[in-house]
Protein backbone atom coordinates (compact mmCIF):
# COMPACT_ATOMS: atom_id res chain seq x y z
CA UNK A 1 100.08 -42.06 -9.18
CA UNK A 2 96.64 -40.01 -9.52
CA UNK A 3 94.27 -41.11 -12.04
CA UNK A 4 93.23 -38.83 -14.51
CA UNK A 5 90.53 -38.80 -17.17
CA UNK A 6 91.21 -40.00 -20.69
CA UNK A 7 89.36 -39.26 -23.72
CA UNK A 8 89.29 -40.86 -27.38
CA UNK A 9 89.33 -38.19 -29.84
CA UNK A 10 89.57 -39.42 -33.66
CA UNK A 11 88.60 -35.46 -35.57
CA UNK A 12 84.71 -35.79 -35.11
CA UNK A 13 82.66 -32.58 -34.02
CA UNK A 14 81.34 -35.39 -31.13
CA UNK A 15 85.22 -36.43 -29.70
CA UNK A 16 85.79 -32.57 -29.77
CA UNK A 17 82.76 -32.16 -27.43
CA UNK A 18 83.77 -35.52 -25.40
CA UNK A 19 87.57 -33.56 -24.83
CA UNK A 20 85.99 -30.37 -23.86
CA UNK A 21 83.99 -31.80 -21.30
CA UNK A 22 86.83 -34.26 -20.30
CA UNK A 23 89.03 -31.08 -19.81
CA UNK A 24 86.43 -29.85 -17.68
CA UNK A 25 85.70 -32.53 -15.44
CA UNK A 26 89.68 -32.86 -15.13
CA UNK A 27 89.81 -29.48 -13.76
CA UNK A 28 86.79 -30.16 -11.43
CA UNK A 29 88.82 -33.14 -10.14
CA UNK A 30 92.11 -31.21 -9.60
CA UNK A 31 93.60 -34.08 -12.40
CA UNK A 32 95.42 -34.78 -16.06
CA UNK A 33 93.90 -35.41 -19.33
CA UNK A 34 95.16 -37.50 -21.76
CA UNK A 35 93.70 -37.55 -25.34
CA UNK A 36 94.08 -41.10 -27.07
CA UNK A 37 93.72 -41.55 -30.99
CA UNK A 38 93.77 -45.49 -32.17
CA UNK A 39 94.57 -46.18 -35.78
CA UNK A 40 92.74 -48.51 -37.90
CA UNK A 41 95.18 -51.83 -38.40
CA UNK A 42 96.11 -51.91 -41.72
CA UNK A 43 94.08 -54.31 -44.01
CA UNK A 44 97.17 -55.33 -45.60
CA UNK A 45 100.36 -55.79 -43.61
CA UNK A 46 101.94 -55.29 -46.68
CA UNK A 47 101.64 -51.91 -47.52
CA UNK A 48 103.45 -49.62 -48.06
CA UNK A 49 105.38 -47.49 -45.17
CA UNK A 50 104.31 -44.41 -47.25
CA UNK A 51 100.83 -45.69 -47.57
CA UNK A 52 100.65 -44.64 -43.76
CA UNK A 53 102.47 -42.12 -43.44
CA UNK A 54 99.65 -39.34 -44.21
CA UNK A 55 97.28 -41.42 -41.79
CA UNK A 56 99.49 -41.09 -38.73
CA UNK A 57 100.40 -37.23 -39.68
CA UNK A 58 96.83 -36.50 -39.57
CA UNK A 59 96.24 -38.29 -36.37
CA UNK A 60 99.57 -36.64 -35.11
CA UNK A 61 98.23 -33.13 -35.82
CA UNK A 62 94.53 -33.76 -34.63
CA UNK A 63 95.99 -34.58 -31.11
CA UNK A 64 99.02 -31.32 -31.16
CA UNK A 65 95.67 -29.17 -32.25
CA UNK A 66 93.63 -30.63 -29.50
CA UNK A 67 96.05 -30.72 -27.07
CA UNK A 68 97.10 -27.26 -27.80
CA UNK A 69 93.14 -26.03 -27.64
CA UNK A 70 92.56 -27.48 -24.33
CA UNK A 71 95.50 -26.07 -22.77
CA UNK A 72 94.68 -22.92 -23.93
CA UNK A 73 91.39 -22.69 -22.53
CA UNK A 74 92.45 -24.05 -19.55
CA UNK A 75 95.55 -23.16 -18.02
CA UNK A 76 97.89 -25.18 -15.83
CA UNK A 77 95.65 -28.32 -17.56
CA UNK A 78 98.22 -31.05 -18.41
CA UNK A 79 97.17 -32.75 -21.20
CA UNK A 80 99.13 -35.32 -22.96
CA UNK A 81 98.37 -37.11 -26.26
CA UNK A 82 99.13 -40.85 -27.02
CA UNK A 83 98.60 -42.07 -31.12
CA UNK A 84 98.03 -45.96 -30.45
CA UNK A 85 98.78 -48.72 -33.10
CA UNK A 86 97.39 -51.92 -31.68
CA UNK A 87 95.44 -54.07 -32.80
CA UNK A 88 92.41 -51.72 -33.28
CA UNK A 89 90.47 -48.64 -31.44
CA UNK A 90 88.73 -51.18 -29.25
CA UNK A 91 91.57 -52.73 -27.62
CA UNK A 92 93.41 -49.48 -27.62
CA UNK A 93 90.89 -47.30 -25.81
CA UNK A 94 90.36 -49.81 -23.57
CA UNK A 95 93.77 -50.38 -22.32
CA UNK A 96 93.95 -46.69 -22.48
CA UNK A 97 90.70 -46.52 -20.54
CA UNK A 98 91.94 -48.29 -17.42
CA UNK A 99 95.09 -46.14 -16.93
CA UNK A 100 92.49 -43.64 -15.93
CA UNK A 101 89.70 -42.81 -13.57
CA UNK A 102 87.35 -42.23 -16.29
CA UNK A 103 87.34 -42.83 -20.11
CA UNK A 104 85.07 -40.00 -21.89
CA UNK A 105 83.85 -40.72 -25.88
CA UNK A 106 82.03 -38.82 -27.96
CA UNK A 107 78.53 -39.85 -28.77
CA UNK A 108 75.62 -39.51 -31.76
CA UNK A 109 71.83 -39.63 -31.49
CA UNK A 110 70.41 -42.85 -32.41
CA UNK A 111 71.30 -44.11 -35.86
CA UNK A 112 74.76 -42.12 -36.01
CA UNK A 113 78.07 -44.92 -36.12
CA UNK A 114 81.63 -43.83 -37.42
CA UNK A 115 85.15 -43.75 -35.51
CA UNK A 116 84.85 -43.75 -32.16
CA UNK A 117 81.45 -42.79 -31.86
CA UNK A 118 78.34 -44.32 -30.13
CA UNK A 119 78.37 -47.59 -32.82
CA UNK A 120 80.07 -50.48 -32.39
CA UNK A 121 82.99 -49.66 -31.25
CA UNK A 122 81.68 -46.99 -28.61
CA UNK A 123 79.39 -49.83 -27.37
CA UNK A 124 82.12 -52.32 -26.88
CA UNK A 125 84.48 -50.15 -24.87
CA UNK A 126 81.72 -48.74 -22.54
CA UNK A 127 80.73 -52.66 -21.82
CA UNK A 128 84.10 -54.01 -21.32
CA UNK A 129 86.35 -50.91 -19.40
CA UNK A 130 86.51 -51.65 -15.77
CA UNK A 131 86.01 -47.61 -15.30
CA UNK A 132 83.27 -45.01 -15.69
CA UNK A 133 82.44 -44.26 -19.43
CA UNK A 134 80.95 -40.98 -20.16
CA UNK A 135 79.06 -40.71 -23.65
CA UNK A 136 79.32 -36.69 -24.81
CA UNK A 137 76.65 -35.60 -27.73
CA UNK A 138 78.29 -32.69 -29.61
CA UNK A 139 74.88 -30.62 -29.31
CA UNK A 140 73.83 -31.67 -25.79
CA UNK A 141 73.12 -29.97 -22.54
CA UNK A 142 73.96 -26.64 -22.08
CA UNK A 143 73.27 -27.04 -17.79
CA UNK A 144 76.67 -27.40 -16.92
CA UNK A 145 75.14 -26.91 -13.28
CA UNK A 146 72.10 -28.59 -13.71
CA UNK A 147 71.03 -31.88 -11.37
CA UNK A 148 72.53 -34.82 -11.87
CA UNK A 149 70.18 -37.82 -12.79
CA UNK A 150 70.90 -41.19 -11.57
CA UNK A 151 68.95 -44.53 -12.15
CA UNK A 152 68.34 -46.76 -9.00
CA UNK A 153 66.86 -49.77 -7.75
CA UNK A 154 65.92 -50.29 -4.34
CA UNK A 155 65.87 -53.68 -4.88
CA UNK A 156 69.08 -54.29 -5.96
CA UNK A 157 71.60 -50.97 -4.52
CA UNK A 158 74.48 -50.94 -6.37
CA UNK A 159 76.86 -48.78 -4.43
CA UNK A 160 78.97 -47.78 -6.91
CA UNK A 161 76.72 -46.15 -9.13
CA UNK A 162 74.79 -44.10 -6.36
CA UNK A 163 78.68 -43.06 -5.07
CA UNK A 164 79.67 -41.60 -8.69
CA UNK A 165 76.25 -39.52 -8.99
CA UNK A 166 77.07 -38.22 -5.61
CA UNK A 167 80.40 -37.75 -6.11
CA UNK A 168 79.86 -35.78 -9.33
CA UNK A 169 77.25 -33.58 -8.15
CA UNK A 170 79.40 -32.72 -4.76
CA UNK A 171 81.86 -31.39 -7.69
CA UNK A 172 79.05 -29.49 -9.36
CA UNK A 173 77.26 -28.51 -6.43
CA UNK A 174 74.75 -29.77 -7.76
CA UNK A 175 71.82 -31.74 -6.80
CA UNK A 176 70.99 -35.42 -7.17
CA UNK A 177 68.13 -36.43 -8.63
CA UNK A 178 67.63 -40.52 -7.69
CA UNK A 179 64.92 -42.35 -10.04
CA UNK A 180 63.12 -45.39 -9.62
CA UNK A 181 60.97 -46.27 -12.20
CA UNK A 182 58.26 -49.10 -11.38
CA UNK A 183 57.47 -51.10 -14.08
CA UNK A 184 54.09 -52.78 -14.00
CA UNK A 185 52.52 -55.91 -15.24
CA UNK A 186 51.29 -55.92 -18.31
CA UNK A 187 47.49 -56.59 -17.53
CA UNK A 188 47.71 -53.29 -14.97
CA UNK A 189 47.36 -51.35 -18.17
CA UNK A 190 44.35 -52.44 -18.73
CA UNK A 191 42.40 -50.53 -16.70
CA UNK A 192 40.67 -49.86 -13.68
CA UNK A 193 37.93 -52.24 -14.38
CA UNK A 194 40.34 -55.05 -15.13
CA UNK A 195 43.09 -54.44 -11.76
CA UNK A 196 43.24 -52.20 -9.10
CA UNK A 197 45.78 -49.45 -9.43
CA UNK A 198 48.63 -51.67 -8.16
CA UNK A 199 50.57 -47.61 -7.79
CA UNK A 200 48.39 -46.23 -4.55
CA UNK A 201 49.23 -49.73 -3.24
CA UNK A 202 52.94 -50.06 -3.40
CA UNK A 203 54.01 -46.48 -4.13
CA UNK A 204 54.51 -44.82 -0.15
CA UNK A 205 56.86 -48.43 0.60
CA UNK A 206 58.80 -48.32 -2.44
CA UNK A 207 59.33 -44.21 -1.56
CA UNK A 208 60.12 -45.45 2.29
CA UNK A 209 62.87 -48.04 0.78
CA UNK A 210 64.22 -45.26 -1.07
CA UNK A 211 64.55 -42.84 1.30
CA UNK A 212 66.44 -45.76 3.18
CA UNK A 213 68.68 -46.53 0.02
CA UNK A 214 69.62 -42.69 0.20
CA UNK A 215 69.84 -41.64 3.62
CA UNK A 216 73.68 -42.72 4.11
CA UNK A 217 74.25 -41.08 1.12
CA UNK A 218 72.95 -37.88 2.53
CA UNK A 219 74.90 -38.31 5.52
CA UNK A 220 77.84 -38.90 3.39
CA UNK A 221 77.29 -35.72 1.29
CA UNK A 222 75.60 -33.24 3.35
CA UNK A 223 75.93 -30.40 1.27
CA UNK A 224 74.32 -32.19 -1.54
CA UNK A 225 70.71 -31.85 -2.11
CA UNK A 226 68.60 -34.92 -2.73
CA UNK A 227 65.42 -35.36 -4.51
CA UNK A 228 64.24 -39.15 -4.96
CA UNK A 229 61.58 -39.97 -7.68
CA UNK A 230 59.05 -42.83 -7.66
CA UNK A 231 57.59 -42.77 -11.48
CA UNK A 232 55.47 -45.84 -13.26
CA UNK A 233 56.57 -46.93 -16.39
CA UNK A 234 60.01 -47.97 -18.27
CA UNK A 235 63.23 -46.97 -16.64
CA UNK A 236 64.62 -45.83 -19.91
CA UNK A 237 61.70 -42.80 -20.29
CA UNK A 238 61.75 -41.85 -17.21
CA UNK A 239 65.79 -41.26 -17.08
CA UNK A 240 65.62 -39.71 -20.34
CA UNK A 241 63.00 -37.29 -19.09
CA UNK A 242 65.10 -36.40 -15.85
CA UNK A 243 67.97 -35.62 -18.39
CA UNK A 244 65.91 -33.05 -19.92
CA UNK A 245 67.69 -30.11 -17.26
CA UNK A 246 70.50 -32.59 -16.26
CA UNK A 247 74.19 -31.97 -16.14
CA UNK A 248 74.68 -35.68 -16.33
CA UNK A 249 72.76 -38.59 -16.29
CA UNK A 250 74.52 -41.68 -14.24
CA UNK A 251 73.42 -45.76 -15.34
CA UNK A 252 74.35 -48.60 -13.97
CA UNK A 253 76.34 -51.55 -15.78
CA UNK A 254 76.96 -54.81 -14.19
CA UNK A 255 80.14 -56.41 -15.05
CA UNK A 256 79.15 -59.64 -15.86
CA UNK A 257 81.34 -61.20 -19.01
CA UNK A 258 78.64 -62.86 -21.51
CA UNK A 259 79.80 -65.10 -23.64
CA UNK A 260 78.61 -63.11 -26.54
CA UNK A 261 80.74 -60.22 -25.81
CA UNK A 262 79.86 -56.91 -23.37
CA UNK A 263 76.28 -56.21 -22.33
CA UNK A 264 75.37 -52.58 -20.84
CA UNK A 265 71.41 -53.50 -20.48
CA UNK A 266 68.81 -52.55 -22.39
CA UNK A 267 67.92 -49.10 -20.26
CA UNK A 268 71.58 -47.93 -20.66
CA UNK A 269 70.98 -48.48 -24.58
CA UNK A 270 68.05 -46.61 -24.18
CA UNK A 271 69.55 -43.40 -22.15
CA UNK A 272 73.11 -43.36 -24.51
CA UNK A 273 70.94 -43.47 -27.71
CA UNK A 274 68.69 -40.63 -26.63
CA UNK A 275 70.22 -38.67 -23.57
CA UNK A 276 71.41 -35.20 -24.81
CA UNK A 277 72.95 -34.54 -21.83
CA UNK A 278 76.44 -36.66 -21.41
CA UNK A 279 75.54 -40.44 -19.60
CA UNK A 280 78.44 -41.84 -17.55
CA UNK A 281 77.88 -45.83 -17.45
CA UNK A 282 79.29 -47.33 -14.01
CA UNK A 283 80.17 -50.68 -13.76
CA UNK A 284 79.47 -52.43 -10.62
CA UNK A 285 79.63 -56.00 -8.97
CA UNK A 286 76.49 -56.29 -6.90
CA UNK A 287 78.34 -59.33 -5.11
CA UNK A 288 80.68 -56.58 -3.40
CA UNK A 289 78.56 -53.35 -3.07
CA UNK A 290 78.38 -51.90 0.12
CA UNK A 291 77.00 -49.01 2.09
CA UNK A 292 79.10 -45.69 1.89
């Protein structure tokens, strides 16, 4: 059966956005959406059935009216709608999340946590679904056919990142933009009297093991355009400044299980929190990537 894209919409301005572009990316992928709302679990198993009742026709309604929206703007879109009552949003959107290709949530800037939103919950469902998460702002890009952004090392490929970000933008037709950020020792900002500049040094063979990193990519994707960066300084601001005319910005997450729950790295916390254009967070095993 094909895999579609499913999306967690719980009546926010942000999960309206992250079903929009879901809808979108499921017609650029010839596939289904389905939305997904997850109740709360009751606080007290004891309630009343007619305690919930109002609850679940709200939640019934949200996904009919989104449903019905989506189809409507896009025609011969099947979209299907599934009200969840496990054990809570997290384990519901991510059961939900591997039935699909990709899971899609809706996002706030830094400082913004309710329902499904880029909080707690948001952050444990992006760092424990074995898929692609994409993270929608309500008020983000408005490039639907601008670049899209991807973070790299060419120290450690990770296939499946650098395959989504060329995957997407083959949909878009729309260029890749690969960035490697170098981060430097601490003492090298300390000036030219103190160090060398370490970047005239090691700058043209970290560009020469990037081209390398990318060139069966470009094979691979001919039509695609490629641009790789080399910038100095934290990954996090120099993916967030790529995403200033992106159509979507691509991160890495490994898929390592800490024993303190799910972990997406500190530069995809950085890129979620302040991206406005969406952020789709691969996972990826480094122990199995491969060349394309």
């Amino acid at each position: 059966m094909t895999r579609g894209v499913v999306v967690g919409v719980d009546g926010t301005e942000q999960a309206l956005a992250a079903a929009e572009w879901a809808a979108d990316e499921a017609v650029l992928r010839d596939t289904w959406v389905r939305l997904v709302h997850a109740k709360e679990p009751s606080p007290d198993v004891m309630l009343p059935l007619v305690a919930r009742e109002p609850d679940e026709s709200w939640a019934e309604d949200l996904l009919a009216r989104t449903a019905a929206g989506l189809r409507a703007r896009h025609p011969g879109l099947s979209v299907t709608t599934r009200l969840s009552a496990a054990s809570g949003p997290v384990p519901a959107l991510v059961a939900a999340g591997e039935e699909g290709d990709l899971l899609v949530l809706g996002s706030r800037a830094l400082g913004g946590m309710a329902g499904y939103l880029l909080g707690s919950t948001g952050l444990t469902v992006a760092g424990a679904v074995d898929r692609p998460v994409v993270l929608v702002r309500a008020h983000g890009a408005t490039a639907p056919r601008g670049p899209v952004a991807v973070g790299v090392d060419v120290r450690q490929a990770a296939d499946p990142v650098l395959g989504f970000a060329f995957e997407e933008a083959d949909r878009r037709h729309a260029r890749v933009h690969a960035v490697f950020a170098l981060q430097l020792p601490l003492f090298a900002g300390l000036g030219p009297a103190m160090v060398p500049d370490i970047r005239l040094a090691v700058a043209p063979e970290i560009e020469r093991s990037l081209d390398e990193l990318l060139t069966p990519w470009r094979a691979k994707y001919p039509e695609v355009t490629v641009v790789g960066r080399v910038r100095t300084g934290s990954a996090g601001a120099e993916l967030l400044e790529a995403s200033g005319d992106a159509s979507l910005v691509v991160v890495g997450r490994r898929t390592r299980r800490p024993t303190l729950g799910a972990h997406i790295g500190s530069v995809a916390h950085a890129v979620l929190h302040h991206s406005r254009a969406p952020v789709a967070l691969v996972p990826h095993d480094r122990r199995h990537d491969g060349q394309p």
